[in-house]
N, C-alpha and C. Protein backbone atom coordinates (compact mmCIF):
# COMPACT_ATOMS: atom_id res chain seq x y z
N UNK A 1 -22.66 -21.24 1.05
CA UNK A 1 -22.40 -20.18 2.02
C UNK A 1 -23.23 -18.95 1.61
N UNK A 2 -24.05 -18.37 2.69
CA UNK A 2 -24.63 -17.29 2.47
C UNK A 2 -23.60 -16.36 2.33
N UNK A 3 -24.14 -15.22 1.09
CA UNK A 3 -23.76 -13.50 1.25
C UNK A 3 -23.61 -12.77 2.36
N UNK A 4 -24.44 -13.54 3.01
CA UNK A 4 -24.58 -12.44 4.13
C UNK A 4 -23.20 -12.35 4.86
N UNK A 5 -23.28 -13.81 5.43
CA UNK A 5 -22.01 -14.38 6.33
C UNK A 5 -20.56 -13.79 5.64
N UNK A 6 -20.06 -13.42 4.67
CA UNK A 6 -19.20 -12.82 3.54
C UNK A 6 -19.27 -11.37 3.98
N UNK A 7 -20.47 -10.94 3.96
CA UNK A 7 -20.51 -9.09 4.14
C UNK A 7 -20.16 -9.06 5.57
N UNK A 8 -20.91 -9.91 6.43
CA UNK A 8 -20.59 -9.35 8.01
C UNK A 8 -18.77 -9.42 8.28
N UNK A 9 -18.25 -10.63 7.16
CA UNK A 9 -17.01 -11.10 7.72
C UNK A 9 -16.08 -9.78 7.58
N UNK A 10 -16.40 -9.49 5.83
CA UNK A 10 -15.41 -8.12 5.39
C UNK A 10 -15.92 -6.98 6.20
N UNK A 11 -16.70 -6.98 7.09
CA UNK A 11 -17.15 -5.52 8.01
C UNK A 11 -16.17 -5.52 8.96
N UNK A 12 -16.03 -6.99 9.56
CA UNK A 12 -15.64 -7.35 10.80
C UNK A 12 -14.40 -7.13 10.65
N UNK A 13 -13.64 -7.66 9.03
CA UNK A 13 -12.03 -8.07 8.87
C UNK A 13 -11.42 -6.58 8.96
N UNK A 14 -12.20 -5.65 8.11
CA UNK A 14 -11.93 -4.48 7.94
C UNK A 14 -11.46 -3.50 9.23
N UNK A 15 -12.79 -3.81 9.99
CA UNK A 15 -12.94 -2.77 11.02
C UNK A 15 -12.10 -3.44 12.46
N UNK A 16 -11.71 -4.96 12.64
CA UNK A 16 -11.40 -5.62 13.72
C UNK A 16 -11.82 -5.14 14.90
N UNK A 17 -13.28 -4.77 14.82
CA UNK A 17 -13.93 -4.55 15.99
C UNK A 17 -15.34 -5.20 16.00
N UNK A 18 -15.89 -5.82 16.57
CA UNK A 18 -17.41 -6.36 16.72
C UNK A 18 -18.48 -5.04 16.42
N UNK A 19 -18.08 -4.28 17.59
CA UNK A 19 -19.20 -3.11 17.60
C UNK A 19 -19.45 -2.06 16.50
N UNK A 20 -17.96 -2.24 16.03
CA UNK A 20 -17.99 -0.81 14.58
C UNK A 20 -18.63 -1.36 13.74
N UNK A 21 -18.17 -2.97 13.33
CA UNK A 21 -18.84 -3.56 12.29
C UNK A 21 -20.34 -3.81 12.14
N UNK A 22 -20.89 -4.08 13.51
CA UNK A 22 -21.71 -3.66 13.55
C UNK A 22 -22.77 -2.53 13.41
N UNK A 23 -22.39 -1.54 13.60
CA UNK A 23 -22.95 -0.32 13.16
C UNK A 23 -22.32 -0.09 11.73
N UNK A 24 -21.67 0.07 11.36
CA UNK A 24 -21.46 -0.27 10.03
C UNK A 24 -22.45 -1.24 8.95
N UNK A 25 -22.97 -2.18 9.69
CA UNK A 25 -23.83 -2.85 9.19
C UNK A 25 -25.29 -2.28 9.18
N UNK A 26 -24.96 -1.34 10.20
CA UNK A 26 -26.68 -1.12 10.77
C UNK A 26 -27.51 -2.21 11.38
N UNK A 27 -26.91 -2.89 12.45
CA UNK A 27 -27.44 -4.25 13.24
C UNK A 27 -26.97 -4.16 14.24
N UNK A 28 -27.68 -5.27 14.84
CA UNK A 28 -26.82 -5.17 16.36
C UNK A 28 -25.78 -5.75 16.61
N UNK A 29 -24.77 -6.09 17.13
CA UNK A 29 -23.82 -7.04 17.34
C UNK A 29 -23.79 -8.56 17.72
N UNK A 30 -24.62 -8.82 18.78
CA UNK A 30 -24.83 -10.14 18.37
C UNK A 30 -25.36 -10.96 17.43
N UNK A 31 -26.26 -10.40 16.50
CA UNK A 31 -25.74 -11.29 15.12
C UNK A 31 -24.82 -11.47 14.66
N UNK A 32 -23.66 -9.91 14.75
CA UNK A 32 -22.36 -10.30 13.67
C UNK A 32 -21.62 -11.32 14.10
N UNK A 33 -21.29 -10.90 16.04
CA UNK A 33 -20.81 -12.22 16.82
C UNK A 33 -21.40 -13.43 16.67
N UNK A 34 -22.10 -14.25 16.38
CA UNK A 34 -22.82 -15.04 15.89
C UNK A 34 -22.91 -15.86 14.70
N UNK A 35 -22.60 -14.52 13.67
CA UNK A 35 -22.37 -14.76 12.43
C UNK A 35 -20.54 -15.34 12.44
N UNK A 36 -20.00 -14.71 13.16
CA UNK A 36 -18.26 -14.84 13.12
C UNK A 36 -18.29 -16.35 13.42
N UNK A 37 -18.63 -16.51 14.76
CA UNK A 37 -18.91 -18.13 15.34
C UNK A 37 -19.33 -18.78 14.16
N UNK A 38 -20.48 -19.01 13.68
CA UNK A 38 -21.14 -20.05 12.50
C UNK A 38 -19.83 -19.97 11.17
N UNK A 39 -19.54 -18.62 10.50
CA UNK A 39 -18.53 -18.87 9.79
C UNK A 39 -17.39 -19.72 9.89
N UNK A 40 -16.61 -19.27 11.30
CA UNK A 40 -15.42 -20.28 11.49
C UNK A 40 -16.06 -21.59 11.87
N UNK A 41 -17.28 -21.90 12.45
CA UNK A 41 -17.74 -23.67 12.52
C UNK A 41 -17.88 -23.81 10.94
N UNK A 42 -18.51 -23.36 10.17
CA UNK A 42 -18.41 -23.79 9.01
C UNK A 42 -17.32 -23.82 8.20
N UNK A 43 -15.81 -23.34 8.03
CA UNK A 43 -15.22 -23.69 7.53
C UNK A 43 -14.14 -24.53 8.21
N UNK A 44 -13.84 -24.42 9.59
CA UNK A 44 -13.74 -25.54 10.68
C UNK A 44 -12.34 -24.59 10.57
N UNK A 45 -11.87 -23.33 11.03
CA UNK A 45 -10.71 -22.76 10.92
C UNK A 45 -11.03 -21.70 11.77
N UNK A 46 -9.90 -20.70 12.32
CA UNK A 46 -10.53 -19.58 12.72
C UNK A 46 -9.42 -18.66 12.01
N UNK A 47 -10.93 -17.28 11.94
CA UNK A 47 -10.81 -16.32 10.72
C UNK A 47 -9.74 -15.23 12.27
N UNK A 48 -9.84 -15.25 13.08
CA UNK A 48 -9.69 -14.26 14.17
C UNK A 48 -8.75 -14.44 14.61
N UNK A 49 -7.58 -13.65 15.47
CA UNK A 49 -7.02 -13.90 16.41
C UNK A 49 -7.83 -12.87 17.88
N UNK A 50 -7.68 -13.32 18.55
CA UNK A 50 -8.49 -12.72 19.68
C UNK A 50 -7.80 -12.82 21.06
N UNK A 51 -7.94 -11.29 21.36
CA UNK A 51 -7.59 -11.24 22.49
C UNK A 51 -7.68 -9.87 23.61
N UNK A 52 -7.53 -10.12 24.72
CA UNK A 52 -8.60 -9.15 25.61
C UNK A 52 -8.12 -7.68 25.06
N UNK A 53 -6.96 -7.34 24.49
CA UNK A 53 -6.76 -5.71 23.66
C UNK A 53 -7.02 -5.84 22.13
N UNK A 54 -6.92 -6.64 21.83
CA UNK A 54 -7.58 -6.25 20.07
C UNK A 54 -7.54 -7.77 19.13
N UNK A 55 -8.21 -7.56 18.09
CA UNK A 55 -8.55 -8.56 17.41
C UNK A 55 -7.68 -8.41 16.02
N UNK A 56 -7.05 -9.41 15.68
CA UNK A 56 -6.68 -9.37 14.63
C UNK A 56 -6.75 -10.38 13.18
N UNK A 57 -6.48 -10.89 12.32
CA UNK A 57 -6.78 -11.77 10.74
C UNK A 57 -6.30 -12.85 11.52
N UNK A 58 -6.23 -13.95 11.72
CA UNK A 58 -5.15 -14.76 10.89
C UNK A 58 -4.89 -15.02 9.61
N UNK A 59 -4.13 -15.90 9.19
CA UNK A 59 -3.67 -15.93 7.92
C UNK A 59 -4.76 -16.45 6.77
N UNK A 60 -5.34 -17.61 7.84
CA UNK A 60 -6.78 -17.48 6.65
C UNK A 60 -7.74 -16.82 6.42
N UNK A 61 -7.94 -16.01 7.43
CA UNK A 61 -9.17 -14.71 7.68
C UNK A 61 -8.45 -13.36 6.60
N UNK A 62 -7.14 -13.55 6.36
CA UNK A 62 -6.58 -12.27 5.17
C UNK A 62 -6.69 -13.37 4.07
N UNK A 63 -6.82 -14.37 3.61
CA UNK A 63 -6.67 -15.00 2.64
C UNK A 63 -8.29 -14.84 2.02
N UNK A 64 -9.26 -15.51 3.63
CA UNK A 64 -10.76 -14.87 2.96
C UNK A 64 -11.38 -13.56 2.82
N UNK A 65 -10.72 -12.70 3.56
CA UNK A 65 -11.11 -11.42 3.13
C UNK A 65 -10.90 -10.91 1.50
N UNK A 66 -9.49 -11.39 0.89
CA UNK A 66 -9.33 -11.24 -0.20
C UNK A 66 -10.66 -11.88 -1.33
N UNK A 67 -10.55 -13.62 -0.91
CA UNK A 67 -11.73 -13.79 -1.65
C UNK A 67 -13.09 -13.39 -1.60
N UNK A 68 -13.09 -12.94 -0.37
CA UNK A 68 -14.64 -12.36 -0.07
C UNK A 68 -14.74 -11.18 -0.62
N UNK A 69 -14.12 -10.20 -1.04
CA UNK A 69 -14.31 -9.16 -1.67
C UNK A 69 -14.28 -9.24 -3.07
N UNK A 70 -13.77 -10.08 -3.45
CA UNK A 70 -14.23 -10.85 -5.15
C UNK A 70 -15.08 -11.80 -4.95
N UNK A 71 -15.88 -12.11 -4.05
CA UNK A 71 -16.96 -12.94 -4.81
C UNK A 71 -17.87 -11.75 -4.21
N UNK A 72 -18.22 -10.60 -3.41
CA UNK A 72 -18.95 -10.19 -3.45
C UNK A 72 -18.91 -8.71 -4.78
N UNK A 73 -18.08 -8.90 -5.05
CA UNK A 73 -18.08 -7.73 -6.36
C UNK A 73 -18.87 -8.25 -7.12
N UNK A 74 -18.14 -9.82 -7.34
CA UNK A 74 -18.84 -10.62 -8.70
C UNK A 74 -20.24 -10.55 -8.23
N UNK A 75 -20.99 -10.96 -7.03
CA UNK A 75 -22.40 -10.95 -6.93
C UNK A 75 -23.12 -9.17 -7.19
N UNK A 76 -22.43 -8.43 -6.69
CA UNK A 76 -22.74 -7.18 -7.21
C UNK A 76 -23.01 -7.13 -8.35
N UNK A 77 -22.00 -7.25 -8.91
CA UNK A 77 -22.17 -6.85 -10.89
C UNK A 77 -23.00 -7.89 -11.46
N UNK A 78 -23.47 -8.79 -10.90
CA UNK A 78 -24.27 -9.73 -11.46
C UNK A 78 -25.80 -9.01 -11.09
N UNK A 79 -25.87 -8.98 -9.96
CA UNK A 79 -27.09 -7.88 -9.85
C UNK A 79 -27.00 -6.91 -10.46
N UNK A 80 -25.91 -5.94 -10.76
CA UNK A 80 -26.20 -4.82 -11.75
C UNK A 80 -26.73 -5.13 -13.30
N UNK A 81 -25.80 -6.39 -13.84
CA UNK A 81 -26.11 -6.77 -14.81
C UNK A 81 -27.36 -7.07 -15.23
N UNK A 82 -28.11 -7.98 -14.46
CA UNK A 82 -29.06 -8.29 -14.39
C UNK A 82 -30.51 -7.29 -14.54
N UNK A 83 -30.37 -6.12 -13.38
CA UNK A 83 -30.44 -5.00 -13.22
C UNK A 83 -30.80 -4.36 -14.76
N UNK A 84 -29.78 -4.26 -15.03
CA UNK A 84 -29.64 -3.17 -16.74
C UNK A 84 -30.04 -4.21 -17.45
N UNK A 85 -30.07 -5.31 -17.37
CA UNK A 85 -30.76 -5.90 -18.58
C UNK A 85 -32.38 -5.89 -18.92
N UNK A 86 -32.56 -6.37 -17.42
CA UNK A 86 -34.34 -5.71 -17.50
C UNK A 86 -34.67 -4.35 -17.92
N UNK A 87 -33.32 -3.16 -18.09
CA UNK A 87 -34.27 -1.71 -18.09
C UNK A 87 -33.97 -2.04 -19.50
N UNK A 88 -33.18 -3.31 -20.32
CA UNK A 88 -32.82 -2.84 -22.04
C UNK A 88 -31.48 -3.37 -22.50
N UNK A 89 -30.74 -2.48 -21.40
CA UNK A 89 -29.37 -2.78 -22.01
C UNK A 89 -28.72 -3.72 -22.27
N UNK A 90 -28.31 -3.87 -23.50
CA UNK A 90 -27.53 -5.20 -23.79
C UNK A 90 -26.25 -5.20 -23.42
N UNK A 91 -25.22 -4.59 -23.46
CA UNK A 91 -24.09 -4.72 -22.69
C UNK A 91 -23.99 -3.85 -21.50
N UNK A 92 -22.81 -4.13 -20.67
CA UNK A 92 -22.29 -3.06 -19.97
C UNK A 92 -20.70 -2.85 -20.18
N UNK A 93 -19.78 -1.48 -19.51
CA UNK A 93 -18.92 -1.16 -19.50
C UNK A 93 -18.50 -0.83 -17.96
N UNK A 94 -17.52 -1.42 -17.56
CA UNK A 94 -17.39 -0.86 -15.89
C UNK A 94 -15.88 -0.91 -16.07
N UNK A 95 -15.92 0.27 -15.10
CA UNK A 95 -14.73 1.39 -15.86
C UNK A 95 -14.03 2.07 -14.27
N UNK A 96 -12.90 1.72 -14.24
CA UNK A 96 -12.40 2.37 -12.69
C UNK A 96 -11.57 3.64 -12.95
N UNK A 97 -11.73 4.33 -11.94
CA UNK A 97 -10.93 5.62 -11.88
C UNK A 97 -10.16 6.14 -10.60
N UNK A 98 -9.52 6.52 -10.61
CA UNK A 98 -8.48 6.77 -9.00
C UNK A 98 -8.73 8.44 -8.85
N UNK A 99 -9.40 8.35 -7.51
CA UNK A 99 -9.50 9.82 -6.58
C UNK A 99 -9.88 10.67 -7.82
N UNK A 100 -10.66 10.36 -8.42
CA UNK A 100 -11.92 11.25 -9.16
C UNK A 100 -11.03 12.21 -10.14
N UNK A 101 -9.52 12.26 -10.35
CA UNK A 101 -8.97 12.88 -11.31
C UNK A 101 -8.90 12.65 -12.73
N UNK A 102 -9.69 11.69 -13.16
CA UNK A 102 -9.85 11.56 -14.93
C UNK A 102 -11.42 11.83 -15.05
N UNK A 103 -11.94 12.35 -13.64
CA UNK A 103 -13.62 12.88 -14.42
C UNK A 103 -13.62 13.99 -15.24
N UNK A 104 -13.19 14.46 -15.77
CA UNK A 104 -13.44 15.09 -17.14
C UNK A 104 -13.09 14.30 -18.17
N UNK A 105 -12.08 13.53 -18.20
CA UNK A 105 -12.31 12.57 -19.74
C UNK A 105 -13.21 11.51 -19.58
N UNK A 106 -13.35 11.18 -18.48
CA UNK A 106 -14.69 9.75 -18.30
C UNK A 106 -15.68 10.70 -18.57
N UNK A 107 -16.44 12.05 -18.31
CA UNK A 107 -17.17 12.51 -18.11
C UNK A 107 -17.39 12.91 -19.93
N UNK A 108 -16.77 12.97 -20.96
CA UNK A 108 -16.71 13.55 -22.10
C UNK A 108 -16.98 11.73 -22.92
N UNK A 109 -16.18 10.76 -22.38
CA UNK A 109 -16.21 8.94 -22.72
C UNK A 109 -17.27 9.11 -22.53
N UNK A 110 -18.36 8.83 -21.27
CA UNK A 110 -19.63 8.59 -20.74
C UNK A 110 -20.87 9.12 -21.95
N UNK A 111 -20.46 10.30 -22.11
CA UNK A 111 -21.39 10.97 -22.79
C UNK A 111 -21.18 10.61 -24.61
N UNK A 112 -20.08 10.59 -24.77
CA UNK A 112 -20.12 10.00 -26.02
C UNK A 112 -20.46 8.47 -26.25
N UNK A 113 -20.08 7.57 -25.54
CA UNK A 113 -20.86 6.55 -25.51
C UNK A 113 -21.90 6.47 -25.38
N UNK A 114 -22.44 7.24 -24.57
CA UNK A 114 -24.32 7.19 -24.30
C UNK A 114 -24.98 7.71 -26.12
N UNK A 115 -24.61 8.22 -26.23
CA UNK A 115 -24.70 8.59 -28.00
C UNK A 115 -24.32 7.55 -29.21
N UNK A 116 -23.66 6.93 -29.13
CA UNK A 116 -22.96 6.34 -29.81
C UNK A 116 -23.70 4.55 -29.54
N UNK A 117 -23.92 4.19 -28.09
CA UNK A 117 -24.57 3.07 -27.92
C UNK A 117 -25.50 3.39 -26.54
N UNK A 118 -26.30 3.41 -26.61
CA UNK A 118 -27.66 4.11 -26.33
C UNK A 118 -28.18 3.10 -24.84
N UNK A 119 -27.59 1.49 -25.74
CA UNK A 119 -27.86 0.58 -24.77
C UNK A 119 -26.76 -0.44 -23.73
N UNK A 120 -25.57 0.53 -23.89
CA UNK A 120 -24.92 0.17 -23.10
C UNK A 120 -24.78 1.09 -21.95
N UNK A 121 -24.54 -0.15 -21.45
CA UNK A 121 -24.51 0.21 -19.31
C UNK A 121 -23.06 0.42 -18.84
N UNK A 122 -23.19 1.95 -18.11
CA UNK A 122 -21.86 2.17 -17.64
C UNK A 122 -21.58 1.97 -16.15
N UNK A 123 -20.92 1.29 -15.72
CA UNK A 123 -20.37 1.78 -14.78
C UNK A 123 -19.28 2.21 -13.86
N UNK A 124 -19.23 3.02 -13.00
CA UNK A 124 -17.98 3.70 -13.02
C UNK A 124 -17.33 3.38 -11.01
N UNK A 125 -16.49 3.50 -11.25
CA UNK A 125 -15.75 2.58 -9.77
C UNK A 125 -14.74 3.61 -9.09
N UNK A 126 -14.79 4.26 -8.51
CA UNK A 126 -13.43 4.76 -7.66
C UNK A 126 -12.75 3.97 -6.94
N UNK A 127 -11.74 3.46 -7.30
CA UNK A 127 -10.88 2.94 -6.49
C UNK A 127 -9.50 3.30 -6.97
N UNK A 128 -8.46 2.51 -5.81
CA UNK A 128 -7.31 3.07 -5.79
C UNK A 128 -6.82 1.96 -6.63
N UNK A 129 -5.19 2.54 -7.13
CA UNK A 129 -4.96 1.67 -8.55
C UNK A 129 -4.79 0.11 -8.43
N UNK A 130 -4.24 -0.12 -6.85
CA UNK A 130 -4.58 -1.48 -6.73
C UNK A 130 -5.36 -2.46 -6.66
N UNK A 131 -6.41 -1.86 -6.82
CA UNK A 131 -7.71 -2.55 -6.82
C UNK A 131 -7.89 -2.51 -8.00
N UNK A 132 -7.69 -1.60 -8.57
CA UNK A 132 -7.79 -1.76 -10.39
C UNK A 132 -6.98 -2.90 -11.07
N UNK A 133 -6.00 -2.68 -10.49
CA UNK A 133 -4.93 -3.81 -11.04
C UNK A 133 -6.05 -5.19 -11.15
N UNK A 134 -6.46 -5.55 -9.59
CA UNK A 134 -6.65 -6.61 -9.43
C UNK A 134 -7.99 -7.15 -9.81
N UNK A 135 -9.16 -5.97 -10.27
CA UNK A 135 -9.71 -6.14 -10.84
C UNK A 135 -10.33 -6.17 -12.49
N UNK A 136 -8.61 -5.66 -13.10
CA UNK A 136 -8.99 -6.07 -13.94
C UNK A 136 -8.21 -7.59 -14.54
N UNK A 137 -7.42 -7.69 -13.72
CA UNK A 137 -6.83 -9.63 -13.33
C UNK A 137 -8.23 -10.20 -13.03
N UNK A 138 -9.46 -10.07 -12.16
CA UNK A 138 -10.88 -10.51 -11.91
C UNK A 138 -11.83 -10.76 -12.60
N UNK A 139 -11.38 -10.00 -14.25
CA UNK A 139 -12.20 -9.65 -14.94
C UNK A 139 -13.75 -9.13 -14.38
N UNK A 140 -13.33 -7.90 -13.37
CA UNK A 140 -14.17 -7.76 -12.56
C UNK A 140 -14.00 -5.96 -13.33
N UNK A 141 -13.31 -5.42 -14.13
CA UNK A 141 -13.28 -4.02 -14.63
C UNK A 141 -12.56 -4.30 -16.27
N UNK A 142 -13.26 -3.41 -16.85
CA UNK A 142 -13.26 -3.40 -18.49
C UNK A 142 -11.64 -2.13 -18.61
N UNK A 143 -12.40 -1.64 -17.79
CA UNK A 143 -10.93 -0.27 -17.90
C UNK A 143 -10.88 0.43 -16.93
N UNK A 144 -9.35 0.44 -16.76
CA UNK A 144 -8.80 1.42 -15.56
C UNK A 144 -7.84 2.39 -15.70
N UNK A 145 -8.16 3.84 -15.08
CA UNK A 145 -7.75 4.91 -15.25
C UNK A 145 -5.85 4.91 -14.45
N UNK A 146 -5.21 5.58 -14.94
CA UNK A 146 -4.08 6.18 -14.47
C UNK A 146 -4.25 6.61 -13.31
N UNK A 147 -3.82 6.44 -12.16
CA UNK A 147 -3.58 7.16 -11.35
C UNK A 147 -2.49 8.11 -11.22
N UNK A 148 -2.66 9.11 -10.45
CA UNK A 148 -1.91 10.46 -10.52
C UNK A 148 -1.04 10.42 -8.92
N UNK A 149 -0.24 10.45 -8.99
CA UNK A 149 1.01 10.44 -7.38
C UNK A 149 0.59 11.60 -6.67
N UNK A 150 0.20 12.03 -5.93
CA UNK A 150 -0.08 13.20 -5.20
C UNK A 150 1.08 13.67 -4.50
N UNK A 151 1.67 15.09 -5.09
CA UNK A 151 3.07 15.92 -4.20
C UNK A 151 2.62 15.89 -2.75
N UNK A 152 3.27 14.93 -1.84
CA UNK A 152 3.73 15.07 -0.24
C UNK A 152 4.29 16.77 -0.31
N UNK A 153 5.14 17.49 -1.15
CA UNK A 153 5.47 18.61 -0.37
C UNK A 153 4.30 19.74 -0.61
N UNK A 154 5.16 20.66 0.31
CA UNK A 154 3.89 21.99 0.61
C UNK A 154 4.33 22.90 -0.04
């Protein structure tokens, strides 16, 4: 299975619209429509529910969205890896953080590591803590930051 067919799907699953996902993609829409068709012939299921007011998952289209966003991380970081190895670096570190509130201690980590190992590769992830959770169950993140509860009152 192509990458590709994976990226158009999580555009599509995300956005449950043809046209957003499309521009989102920066393409036109009948490829993505196209692409949706060939996906569900190829796994002989349908990812969609469809209908003349809105589109929604079925149960296997939320089951592949999940995996599609872990195998396209994993192809990511494999290109990054890959990536930093040609500029040198022998390891990397990828490191998540929630709504940018531990950049001053990542930002003080970063820099002391860059000192300390010269040739290791950082990288750094905003996401929310559930994605942390689950990526570091993915072995898809080395370390993940605390997230902080944000006060609802005024």
């Amino acid at each position: 299975m192509e990458p590709r067919l994976l990226r158009y799907f999580v555009a599509v699953a995300e956005e449950l619209h043809l046209a957003r996902a499309a521009e989102r993609l920066r393409i036109e829409q009948s490829p993505v429509s196209r692409a949706m068709r060939d996906l569900e012939r190829l796994l002989g299921v349908s990812l969609f529910d469809r209908s003349a007011r809105q589109t929604r998952l079925t149960w296997a289209g939320q089951v592949l969205l999940g995996e599609a966003r872990r195998v396209l991380a994993t192809v990511d970081q494999a290109v990054q890896a890959t990536k930093a190895a040609a500029q040198g670096y022998q390891s990397y570190l990828r490191i998540a953080i929630c709504d940018s509130l531990a950049q001053p201690r990542i930002a003080s980590l970063l820099a002391r590591s860059r000192e300390e190992e010269p040739e290791l590769g950082i990288r750094v992830f905003d996401l929310p803590f559930s994605r942390q959770l689950k990526g570091l169950h993915d072995d898809l993140l080395d370390v993940a930051s605390r997230c902080r509860m944000r006060s609802t009152e005024g």
